[in-house]
Protein backbone atom coordinates (compact mmCIF):
# COMPACT_ATOMS: atom_id res chain seq x y z
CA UNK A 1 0.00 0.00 0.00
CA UNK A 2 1.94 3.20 -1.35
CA UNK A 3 -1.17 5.80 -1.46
CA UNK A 4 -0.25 9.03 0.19
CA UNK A 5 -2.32 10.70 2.71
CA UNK A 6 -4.19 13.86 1.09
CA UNK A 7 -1.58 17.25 2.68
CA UNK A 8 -2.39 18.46 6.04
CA UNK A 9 -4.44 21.66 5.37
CA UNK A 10 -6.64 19.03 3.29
CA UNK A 11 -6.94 16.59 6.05
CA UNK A 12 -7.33 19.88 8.34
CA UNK A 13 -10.60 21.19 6.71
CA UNK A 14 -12.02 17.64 5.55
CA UNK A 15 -11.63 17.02 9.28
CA UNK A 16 -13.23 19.74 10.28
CA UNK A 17 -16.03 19.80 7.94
CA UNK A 18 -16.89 16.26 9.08
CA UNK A 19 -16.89 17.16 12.82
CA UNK A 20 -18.81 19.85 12.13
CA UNK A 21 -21.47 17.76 9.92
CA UNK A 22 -21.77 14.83 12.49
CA UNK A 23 -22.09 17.20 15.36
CA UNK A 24 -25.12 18.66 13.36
CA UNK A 25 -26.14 15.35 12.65
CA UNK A 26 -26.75 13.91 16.26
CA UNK A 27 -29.82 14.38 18.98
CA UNK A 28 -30.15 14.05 22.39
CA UNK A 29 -32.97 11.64 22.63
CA UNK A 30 -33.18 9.85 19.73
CA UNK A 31 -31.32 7.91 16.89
CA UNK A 32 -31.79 7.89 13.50
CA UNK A 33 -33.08 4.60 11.83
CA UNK A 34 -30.10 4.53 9.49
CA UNK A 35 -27.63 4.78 12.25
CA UNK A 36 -29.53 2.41 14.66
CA UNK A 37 -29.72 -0.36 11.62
CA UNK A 38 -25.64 0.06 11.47
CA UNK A 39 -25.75 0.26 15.22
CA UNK A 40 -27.50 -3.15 15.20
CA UNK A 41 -25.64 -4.83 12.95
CA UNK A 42 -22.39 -4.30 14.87
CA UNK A 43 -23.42 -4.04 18.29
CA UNK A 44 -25.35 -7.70 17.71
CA UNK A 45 -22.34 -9.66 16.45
CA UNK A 46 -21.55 -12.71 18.53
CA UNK A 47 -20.17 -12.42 22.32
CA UNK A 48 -17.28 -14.45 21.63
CA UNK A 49 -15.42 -11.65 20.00
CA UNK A 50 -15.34 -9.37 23.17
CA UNK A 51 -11.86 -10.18 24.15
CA UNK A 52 -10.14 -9.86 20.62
CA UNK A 53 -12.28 -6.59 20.69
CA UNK A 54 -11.46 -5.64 24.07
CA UNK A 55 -7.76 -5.60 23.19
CA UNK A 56 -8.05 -3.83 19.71
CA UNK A 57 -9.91 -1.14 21.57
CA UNK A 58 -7.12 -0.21 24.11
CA UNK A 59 -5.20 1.18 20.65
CA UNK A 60 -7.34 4.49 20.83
CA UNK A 61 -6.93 4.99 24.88
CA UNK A 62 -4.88 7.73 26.13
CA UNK A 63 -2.26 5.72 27.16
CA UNK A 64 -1.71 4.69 23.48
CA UNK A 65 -0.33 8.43 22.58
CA UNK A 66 2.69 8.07 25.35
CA UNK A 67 3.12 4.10 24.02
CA UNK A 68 3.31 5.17 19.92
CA UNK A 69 5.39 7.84 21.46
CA UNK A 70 7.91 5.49 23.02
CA UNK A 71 8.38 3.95 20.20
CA UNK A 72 9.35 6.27 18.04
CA UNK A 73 12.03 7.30 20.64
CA UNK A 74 12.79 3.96 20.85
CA UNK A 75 13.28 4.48 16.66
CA UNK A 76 15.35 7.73 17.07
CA UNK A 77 12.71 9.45 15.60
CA UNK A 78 11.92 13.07 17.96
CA UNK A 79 9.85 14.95 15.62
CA UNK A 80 7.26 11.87 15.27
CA UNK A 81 7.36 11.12 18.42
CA UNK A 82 6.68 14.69 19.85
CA UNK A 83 3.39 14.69 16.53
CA UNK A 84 2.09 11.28 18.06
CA UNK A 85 2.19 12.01 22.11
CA UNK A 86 0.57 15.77 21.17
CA UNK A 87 -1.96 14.56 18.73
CA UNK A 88 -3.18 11.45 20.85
CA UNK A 89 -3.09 13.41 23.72
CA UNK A 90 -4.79 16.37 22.16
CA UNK A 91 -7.60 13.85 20.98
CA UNK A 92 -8.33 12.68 23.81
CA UNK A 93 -8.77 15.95 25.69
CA UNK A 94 -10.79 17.66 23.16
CA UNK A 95 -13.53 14.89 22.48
CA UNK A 96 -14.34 15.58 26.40
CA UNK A 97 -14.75 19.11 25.62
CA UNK A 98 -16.88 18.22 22.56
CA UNK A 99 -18.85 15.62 24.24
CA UNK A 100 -20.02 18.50 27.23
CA UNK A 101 -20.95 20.32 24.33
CA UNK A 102 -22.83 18.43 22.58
CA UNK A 103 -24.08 15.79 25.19
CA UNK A 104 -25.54 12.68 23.67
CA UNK A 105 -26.08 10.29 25.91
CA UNK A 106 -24.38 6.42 25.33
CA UNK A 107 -26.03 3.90 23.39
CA UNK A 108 -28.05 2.05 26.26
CA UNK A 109 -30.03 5.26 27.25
CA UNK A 110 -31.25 5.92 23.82
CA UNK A 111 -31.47 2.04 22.31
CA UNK A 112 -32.94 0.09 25.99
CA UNK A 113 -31.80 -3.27 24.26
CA UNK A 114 -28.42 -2.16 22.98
CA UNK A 115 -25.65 -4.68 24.16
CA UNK A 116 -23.25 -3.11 26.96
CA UNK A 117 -19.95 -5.63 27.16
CA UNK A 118 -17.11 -5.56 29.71
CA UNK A 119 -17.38 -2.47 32.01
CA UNK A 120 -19.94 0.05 31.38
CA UNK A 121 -18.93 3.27 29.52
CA UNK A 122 -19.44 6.60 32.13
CA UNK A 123 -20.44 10.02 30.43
CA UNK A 124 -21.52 11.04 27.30
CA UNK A 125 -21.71 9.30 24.11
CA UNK A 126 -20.34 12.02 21.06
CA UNK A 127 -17.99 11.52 20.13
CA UNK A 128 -15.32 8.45 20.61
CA UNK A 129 -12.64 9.53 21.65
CA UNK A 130 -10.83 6.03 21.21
CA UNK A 131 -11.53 6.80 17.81
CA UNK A 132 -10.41 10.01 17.73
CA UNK A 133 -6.66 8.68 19.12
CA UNK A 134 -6.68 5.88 16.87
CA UNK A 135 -6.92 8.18 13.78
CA UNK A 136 -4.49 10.80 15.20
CA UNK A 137 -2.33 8.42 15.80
CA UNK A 138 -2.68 6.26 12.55
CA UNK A 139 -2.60 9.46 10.60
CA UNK A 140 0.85 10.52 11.65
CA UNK A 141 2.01 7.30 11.67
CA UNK A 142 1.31 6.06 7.81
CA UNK A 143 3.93 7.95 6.10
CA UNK A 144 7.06 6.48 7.63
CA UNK A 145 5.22 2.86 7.30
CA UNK A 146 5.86 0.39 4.74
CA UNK A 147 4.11 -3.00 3.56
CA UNK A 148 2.36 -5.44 6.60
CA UNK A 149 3.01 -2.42 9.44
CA UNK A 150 1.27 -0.12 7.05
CA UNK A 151 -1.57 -2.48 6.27
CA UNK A 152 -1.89 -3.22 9.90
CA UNK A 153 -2.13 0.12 10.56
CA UNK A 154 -5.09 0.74 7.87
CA UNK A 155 -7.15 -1.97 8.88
CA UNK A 156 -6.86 -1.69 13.03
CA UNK A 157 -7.88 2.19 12.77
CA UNK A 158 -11.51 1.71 11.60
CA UNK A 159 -11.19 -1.53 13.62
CA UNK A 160 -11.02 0.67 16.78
CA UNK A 161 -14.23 2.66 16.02
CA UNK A 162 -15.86 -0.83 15.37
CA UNK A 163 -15.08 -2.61 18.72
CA UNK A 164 -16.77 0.38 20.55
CA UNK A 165 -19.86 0.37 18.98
CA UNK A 166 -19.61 -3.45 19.21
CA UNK A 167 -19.36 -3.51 22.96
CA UNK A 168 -22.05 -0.80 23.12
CA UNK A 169 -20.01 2.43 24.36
CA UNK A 170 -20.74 3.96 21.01
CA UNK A 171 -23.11 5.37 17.93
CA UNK A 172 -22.02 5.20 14.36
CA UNK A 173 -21.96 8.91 14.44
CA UNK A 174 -19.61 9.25 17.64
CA UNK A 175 -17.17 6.73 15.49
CA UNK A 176 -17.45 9.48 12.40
CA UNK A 177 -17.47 12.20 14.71
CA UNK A 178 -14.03 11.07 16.63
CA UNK A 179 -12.38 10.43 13.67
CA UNK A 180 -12.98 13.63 11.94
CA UNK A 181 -11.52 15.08 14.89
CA UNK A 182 -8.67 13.20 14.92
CA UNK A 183 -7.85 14.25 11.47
CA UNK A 184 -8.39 17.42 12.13
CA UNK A 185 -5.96 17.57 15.04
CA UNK A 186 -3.21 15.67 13.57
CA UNK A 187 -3.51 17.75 10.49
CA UNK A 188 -2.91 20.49 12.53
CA UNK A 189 -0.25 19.57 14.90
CA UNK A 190 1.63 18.69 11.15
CA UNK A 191 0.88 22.13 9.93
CA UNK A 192 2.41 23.41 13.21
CA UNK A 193 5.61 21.54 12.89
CA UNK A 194 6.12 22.64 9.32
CA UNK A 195 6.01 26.43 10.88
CA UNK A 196 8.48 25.51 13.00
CA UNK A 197 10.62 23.87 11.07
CA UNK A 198 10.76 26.96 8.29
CA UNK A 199 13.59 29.06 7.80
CA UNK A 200 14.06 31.54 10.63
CA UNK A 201 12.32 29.68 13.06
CA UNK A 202 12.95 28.75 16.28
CA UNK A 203 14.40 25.53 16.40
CA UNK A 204 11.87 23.01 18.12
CA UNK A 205 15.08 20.64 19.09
């Protein structure tokens, strides 16, 4: 897989335009019968996948940002690892500003039969911000991978937003919403690291 992300300032306003639509999208006490059928046909899959899910899922929690972080360290590589430990971290802190904004409530208060698995999500529902890490992080990530890490890569970031509406913690439109938000705000921490890294800048080390 050798496709290049769209540029920054793209994946900036795409971002944004899709957090903005989704956000416009979503209601407090109801869901739409679109999103409930997509709802349904995730969140009814079989129990037996919970664990394999479970552990998928913990790549868009906030300690994944310090982890990918590590790595790159690990890799000699600063300047990625300074865009993934801001950008995951960003993601995650944001979506909880977003979700006291919009607050819409989780899954089981608005669909009474939805399936909750493991340990019950607290707060509000839009939007994921395990999704919203996962993308950050995936985002930044894809250009300096090559072949099975890339392809791993592709496939576990939708994965992520998946497994949470699977075990019930999420809406389709909290997965969209979280992404688009985690384009956005890798996009942006790029676009900052370009300015820095301009002639006559101050050096960022």
């Amino acid at each position: 897989m050798t496709a290049r992300l769209p540029g920054p300032r793209t994946r900036l306003v795409t971002g944004c335009a899709g957090l903005a639509l989704t956000a416009l999208m979503v209601r407090q006490d109801r869901v739409g019968r679109r999103e409930t059928r997509v709802f349904r046909a995730v969140n009814d899959l079989p129990d037996s996948l919970f664990v394999p899910a479970w552990v998928v899922m913990q790549l868009g929690n906030l300690a994944a940002a310090p982890a990918a972080a590590g790595a790159a360290l690990a890799a000699r590589e600063r300047r990625m690892a300074r865009r993934l430990l801001v950008g995951g971290t960003a993601s995650w802190a944001l979506s909880k500003v977003v979700k006291k904004g919009i607050r819409r409530p989780r899954p089981a208060l608005l669909l009474p039969d939805a399936h909750r698995r493991g340990q019950d999500a607290t707060g509000l529902g839009y939007l994921s911000g395990h999704t919203a890490v996962a993308v950050a992080l995936g985002a930044a990530a894809l250009p300096r991978l090559h072949g099975p890490a890339r392809a791993a890569v592709l496939t576990a970031i939708p994965v992520v937003g998946l497994c949470r509406i699977y075990v019930g913690a999420h809406l389709p439109l909290d997965i969209v919403g979280g992404a688009c938000m985690g384009l956005a705000i890798e996009a942006a921490v790029a676009i900052a690291q370009e300015g820095g890294e301009r002639p006559g800048a101050n050096p960022t080390g």
